[in-house]
C-alpha atoms as a PDB file:
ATOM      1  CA  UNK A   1     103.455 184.909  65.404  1.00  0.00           C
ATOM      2  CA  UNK A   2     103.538 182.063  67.751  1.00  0.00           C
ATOM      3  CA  UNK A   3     105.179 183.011  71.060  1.00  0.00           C
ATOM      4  CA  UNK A   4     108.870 180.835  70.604  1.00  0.00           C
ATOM      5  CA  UNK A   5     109.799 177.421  72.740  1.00  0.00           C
ATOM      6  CA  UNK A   6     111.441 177.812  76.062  1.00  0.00           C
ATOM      7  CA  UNK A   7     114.821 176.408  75.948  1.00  0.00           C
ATOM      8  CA  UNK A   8     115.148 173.334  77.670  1.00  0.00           C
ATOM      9  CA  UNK A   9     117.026 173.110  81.157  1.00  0.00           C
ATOM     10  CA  UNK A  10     120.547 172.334  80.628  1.00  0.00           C
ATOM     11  CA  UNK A  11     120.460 168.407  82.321  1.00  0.00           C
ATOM     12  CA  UNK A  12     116.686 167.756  79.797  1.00  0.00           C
ATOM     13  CA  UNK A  13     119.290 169.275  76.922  1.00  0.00           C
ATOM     14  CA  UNK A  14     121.610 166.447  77.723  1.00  0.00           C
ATOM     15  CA  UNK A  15     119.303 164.183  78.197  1.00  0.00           C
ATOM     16  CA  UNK A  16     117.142 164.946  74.936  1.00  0.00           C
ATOM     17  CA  UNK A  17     120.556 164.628  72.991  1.00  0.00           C
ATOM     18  CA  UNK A  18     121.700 161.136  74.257  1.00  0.00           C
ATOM     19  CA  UNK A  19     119.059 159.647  74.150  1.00  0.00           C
ATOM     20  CA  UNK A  20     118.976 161.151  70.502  1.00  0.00           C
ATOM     21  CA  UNK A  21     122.729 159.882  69.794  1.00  0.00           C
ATOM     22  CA  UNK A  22     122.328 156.372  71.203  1.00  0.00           C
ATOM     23  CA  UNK A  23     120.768 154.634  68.136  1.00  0.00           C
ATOM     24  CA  UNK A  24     122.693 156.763  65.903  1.00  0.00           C
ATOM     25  CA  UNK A  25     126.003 155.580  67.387  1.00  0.00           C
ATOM     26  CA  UNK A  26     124.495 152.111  67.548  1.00  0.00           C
ATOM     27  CA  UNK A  27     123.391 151.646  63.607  1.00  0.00           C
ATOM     28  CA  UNK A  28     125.892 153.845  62.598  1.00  0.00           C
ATOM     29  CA  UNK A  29     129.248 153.296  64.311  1.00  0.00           C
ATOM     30  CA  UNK A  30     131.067 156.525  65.548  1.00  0.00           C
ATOM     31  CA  UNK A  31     131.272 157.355  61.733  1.00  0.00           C
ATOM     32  CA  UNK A  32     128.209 159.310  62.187  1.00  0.00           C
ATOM     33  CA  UNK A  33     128.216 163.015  61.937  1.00  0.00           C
ATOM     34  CA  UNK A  34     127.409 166.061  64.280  1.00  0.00           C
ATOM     35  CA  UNK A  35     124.879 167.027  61.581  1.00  0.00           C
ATOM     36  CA  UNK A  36     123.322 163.527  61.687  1.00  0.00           C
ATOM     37  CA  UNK A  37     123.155 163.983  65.809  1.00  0.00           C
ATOM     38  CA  UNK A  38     121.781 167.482  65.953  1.00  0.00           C
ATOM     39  CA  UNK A  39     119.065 166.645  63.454  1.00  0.00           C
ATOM     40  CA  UNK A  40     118.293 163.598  65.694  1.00  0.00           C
ATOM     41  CA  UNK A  41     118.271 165.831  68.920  1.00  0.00           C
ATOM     42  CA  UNK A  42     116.618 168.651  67.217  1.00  0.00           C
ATOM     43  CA  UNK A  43     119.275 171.004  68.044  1.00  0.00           C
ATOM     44  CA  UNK A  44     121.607 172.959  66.196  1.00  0.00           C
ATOM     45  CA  UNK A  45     124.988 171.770  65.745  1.00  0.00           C
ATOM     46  CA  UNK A  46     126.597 174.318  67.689  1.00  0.00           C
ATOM     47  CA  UNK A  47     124.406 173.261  71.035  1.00  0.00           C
ATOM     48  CA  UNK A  48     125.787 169.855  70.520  1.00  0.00           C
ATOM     49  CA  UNK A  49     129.377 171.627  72.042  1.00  0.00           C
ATOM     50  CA  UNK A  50     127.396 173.879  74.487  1.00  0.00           C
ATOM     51  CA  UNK A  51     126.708 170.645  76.031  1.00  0.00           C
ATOM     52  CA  UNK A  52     129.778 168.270  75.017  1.00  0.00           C
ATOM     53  CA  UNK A  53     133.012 169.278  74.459  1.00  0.00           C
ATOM     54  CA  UNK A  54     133.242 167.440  70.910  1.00  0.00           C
ATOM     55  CA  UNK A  55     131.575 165.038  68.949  1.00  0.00           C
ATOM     56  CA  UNK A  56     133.541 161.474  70.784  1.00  0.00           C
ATOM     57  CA  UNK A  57     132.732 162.467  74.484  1.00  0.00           C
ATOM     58  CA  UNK A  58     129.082 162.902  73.425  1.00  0.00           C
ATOM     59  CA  UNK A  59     129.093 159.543  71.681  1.00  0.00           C
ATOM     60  CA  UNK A  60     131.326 157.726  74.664  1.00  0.00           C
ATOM     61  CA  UNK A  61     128.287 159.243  76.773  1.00  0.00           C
ATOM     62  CA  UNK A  62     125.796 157.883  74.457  1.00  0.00           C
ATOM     63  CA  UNK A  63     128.136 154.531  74.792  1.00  0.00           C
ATOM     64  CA  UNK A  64     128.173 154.431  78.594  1.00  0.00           C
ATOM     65  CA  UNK A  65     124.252 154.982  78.325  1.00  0.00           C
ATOM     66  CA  UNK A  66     123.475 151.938  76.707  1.00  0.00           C
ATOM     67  CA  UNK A  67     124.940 149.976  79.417  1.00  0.00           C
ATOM     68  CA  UNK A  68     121.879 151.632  81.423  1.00  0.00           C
ATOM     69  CA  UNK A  69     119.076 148.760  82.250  1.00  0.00           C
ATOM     70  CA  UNK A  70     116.346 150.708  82.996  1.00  0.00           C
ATOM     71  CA  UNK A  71     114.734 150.445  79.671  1.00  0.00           C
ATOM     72  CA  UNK A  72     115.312 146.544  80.684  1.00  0.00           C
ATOM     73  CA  UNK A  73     113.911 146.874  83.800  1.00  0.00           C
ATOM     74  CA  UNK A  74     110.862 148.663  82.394  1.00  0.00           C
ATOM     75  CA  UNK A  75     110.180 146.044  80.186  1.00  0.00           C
ATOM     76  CA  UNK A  76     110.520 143.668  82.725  1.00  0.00           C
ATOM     77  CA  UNK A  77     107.778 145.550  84.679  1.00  0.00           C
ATOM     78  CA  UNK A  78     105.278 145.446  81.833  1.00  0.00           C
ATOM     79  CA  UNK A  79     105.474 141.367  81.807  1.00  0.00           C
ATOM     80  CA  UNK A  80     101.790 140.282  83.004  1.00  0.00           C
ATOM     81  CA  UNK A  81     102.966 138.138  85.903  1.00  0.00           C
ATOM     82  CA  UNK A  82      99.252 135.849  84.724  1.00  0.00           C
ATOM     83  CA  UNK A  83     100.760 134.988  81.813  1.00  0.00           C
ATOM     84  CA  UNK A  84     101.574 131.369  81.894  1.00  0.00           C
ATOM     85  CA  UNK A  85     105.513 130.390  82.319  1.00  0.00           C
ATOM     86  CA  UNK A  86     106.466 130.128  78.956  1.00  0.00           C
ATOM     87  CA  UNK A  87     105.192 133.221  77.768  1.00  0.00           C
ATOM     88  CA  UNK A  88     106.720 134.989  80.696  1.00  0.00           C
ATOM     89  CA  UNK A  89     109.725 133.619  80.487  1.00  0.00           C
ATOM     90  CA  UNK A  90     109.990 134.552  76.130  1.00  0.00           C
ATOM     91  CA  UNK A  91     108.956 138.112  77.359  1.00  0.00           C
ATOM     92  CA  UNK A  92     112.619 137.961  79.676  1.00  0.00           C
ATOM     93  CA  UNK A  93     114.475 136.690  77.246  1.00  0.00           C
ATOM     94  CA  UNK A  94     113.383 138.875  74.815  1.00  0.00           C
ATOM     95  CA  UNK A  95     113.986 142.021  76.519  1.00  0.00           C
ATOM     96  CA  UNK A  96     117.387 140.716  77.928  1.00  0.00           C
ATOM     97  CA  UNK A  97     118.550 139.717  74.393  1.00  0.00           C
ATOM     98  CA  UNK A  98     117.594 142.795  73.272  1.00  0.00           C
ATOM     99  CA  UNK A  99     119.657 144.734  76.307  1.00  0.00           C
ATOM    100  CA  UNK A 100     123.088 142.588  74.994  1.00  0.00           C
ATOM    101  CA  UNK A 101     122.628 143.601  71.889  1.00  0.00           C
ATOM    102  CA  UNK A 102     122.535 146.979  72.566  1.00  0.00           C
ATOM    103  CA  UNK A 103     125.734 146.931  74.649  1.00  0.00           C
ATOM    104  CA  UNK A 104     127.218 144.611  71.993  1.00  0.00           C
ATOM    105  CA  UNK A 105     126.856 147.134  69.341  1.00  0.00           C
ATOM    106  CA  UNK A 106     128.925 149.295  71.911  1.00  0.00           C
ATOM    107  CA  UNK A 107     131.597 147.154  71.646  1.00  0.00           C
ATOM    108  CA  UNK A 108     131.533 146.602  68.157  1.00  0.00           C
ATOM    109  CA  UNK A 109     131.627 150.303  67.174  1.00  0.00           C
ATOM    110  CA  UNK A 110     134.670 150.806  69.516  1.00  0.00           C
ATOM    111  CA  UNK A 111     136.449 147.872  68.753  1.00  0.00           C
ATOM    112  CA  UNK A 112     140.026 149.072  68.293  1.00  0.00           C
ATOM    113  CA  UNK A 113     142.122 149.475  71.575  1.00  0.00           C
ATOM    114  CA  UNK A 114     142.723 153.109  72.214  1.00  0.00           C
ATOM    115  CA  UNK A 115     138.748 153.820  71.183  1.00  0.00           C
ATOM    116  CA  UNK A 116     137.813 151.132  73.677  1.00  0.00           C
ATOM    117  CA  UNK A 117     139.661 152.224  76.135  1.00  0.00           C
ATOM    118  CA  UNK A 118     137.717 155.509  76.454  1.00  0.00           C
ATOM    119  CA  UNK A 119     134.162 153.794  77.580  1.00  0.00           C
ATOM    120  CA  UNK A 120     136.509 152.528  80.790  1.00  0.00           C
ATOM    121  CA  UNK A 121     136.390 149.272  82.289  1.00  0.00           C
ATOM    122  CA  UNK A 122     133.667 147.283  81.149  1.00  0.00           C
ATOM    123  CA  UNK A 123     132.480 145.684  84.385  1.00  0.00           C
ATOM    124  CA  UNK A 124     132.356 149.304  85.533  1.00  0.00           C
ATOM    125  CA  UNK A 125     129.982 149.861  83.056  1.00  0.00           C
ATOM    126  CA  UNK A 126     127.290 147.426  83.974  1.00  0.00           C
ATOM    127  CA  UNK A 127     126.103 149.189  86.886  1.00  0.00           C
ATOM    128  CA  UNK A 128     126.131 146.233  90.049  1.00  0.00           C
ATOM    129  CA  UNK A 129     123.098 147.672  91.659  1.00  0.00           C
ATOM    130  CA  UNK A 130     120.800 147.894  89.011  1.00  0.00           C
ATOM    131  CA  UNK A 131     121.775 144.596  87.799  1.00  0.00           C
ATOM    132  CA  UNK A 132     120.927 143.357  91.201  1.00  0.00           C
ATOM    133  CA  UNK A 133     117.429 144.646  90.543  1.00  0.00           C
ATOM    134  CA  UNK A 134     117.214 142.897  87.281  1.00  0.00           C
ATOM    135  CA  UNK A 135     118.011 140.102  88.540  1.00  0.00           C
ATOM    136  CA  UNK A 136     115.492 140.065  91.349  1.00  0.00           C
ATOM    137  CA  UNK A 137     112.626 141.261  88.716  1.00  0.00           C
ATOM    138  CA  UNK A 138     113.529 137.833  86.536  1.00  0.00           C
ATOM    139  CA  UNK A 139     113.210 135.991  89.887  1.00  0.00           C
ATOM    140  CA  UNK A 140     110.178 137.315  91.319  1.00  0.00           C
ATOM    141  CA  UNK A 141     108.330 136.604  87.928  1.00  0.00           C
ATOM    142  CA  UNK A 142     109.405 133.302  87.527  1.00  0.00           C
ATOM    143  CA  UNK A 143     108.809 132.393  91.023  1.00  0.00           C
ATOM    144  CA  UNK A 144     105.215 131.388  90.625  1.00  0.00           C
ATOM    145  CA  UNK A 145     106.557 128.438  89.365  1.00  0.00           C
ATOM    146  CA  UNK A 146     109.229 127.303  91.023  1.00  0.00           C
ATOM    147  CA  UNK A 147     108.148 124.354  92.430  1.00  0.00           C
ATOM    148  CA  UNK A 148     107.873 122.790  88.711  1.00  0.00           C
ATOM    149  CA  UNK A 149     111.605 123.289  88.022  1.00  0.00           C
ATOM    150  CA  UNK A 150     113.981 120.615  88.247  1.00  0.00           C
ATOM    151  CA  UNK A 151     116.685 123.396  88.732  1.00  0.00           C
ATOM    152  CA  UNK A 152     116.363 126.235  92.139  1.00  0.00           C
ATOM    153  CA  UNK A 153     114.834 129.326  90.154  1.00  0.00           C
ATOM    154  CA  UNK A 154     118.361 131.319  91.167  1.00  0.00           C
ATOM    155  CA  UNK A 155     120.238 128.775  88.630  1.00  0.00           C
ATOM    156  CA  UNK A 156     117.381 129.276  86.334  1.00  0.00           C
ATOM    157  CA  UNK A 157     117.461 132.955  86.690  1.00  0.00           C
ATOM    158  CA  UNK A 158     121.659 132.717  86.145  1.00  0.00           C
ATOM    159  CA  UNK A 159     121.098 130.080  82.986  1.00  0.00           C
ATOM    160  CA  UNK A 160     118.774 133.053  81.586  1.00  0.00           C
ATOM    161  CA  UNK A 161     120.535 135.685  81.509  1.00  0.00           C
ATOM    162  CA  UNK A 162     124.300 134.509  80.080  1.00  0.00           C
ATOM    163  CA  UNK A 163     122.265 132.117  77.538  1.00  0.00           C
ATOM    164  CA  UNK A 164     120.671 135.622  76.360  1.00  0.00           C
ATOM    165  CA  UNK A 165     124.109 136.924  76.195  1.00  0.00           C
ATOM    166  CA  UNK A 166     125.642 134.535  74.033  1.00  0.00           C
ATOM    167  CA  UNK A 167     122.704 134.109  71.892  1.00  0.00           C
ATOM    168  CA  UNK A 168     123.019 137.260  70.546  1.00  0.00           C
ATOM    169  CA  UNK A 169     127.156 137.924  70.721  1.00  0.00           C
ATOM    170  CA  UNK A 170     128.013 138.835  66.909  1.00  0.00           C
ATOM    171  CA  UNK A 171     130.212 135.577  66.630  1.00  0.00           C
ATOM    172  CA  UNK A 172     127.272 133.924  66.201  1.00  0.00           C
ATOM    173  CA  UNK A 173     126.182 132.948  63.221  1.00  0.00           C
ATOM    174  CA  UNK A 174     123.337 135.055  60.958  1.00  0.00           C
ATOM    175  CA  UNK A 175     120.424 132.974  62.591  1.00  0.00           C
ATOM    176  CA  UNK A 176     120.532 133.661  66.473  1.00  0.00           C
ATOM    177  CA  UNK A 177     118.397 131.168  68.621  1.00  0.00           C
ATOM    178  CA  UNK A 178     115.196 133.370  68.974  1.00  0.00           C
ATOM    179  CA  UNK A 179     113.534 134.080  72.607  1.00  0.00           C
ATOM    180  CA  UNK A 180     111.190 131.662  72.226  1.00  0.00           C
ATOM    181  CA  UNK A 181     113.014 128.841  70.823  1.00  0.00           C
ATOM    182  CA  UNK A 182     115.617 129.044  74.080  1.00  0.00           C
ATOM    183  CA  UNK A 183     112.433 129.181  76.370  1.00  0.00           C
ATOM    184  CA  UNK A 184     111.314 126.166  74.607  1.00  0.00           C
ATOM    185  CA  UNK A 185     114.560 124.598  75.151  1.00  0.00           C
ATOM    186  CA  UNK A 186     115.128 125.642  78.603  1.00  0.00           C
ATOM    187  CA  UNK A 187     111.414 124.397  79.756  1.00  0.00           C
ATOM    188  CA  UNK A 188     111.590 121.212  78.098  1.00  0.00           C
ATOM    189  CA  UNK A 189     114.688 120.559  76.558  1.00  0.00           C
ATOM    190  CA  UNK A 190     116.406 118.886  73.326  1.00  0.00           C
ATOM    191  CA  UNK A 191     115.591 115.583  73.724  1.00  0.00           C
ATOM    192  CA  UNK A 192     112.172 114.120  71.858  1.00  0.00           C
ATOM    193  CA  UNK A 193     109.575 111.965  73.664  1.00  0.00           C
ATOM    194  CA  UNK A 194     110.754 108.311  73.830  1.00  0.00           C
ATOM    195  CA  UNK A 195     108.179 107.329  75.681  1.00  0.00           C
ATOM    196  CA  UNK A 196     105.514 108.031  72.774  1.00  0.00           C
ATOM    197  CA  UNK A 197     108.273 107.019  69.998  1.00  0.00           C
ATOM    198  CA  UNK A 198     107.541 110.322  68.188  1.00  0.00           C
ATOM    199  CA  UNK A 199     110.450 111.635  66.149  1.00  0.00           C
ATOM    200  CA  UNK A 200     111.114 115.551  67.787  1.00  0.00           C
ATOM    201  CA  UNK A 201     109.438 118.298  66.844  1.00  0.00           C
ATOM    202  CA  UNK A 202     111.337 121.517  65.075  1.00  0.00           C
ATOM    203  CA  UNK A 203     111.004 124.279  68.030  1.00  0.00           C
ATOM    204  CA  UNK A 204     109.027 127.122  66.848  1.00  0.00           C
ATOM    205  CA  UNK A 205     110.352 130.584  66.739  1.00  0.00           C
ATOM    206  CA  UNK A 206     106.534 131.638  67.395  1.00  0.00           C
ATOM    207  CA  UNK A 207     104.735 129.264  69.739  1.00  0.00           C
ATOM    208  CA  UNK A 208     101.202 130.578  70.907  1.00  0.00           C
END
């Protein structure tokens, strides 16, 4: 008989199961069940409230979590700072519309008052220093090529990041701008070349 798993230490537990409950909570709402969680986590039910005291604080955990950049900032990191400046900057916007997303599903699944109320005050949420950080990472990548912009790179940086916001806010409609369409318009914007007399081009959601 093999010998049986060491229980995990009481913070990893946590961690395991929020991490677990996050995309749950996300594609699911807070409809979804404690059995739907603990087969997620790998736990047994009954662990779930060894850990939580009931099935909403461990899902306004899982909420607060999302708010969490560091998978952001990890992406970030992973951008090949050789790549040329439109393929960096698609790479940011990608992983920072995927990051509002995220917290916009929060918002979504606790949209009525007295279950939004729970997660606390937004702008608490978004952790200040860590979104300092982000904000540096977007800058130091994109500073390469600073001297081509007809904008300072901070402005840039700013334009970035709420244009990835409301690109993806579920007002929109079904057909978001994609990352690399609002890199194409950021880089060379909307207006077609009179000089050659060409009629514009459609962007492309996938340039090389």
């Amino acid at each position: 008989m093999a010998p049986r798993a060491q229980p995990l230490p009481a913070e990893q537990r946590r961690s395991r199961i929020l991490a677990a409950a996050r995309p749950l909570l996300l594609a699911n709402g807070l409809d979804v069940t404690t059995r739907q969680l603990a087969e997620a986590a790998g736990v047994a039910e009954g662990t779930l409230f060894r850990v939580f005291e009931s099935k909403e604080d461990l899902l306004v955990e899982a909420a607060r979590s999302a708010f969490d950049p560091s998978e952001h900032l990890a992406e970030l990191d992973a951008i090949d700072p050789s790549w040329d400046l439109q393929q960096r900057l698609v790479a940011v916007i990608d992983s920072a519309q995927r990051h509002a997303r995220q917290i916009m599903k929060v918002f979504v699944a606790f949209g009525k008052p007295t279950e939004r109320s729970r997660l606390g005050n937004p702008r608490d949420l978004l952790v200040r220093s860590k979104a300092h950080v982000v904000t540096e990472r977007v800058t130091t990548l994109l500073r390469p090529d600073a001297a081509r912009l007809r904008i300072p790179l901070d402005e840039l940086v700013r334009l970035v990041g709420t244009l990835s916001w409301v690109t993806v806010h579920p007002m929109n409609d079904s057909s978001p701008m994609t990352a690399a369409q609002l890199a194409d318009v950021l880089l060379h914007g909307v207006l077609a070349d009179e000089q050659s007399g060409q009629p514009a081009k459609p962007l492309d959601p996938h340039p090389a």
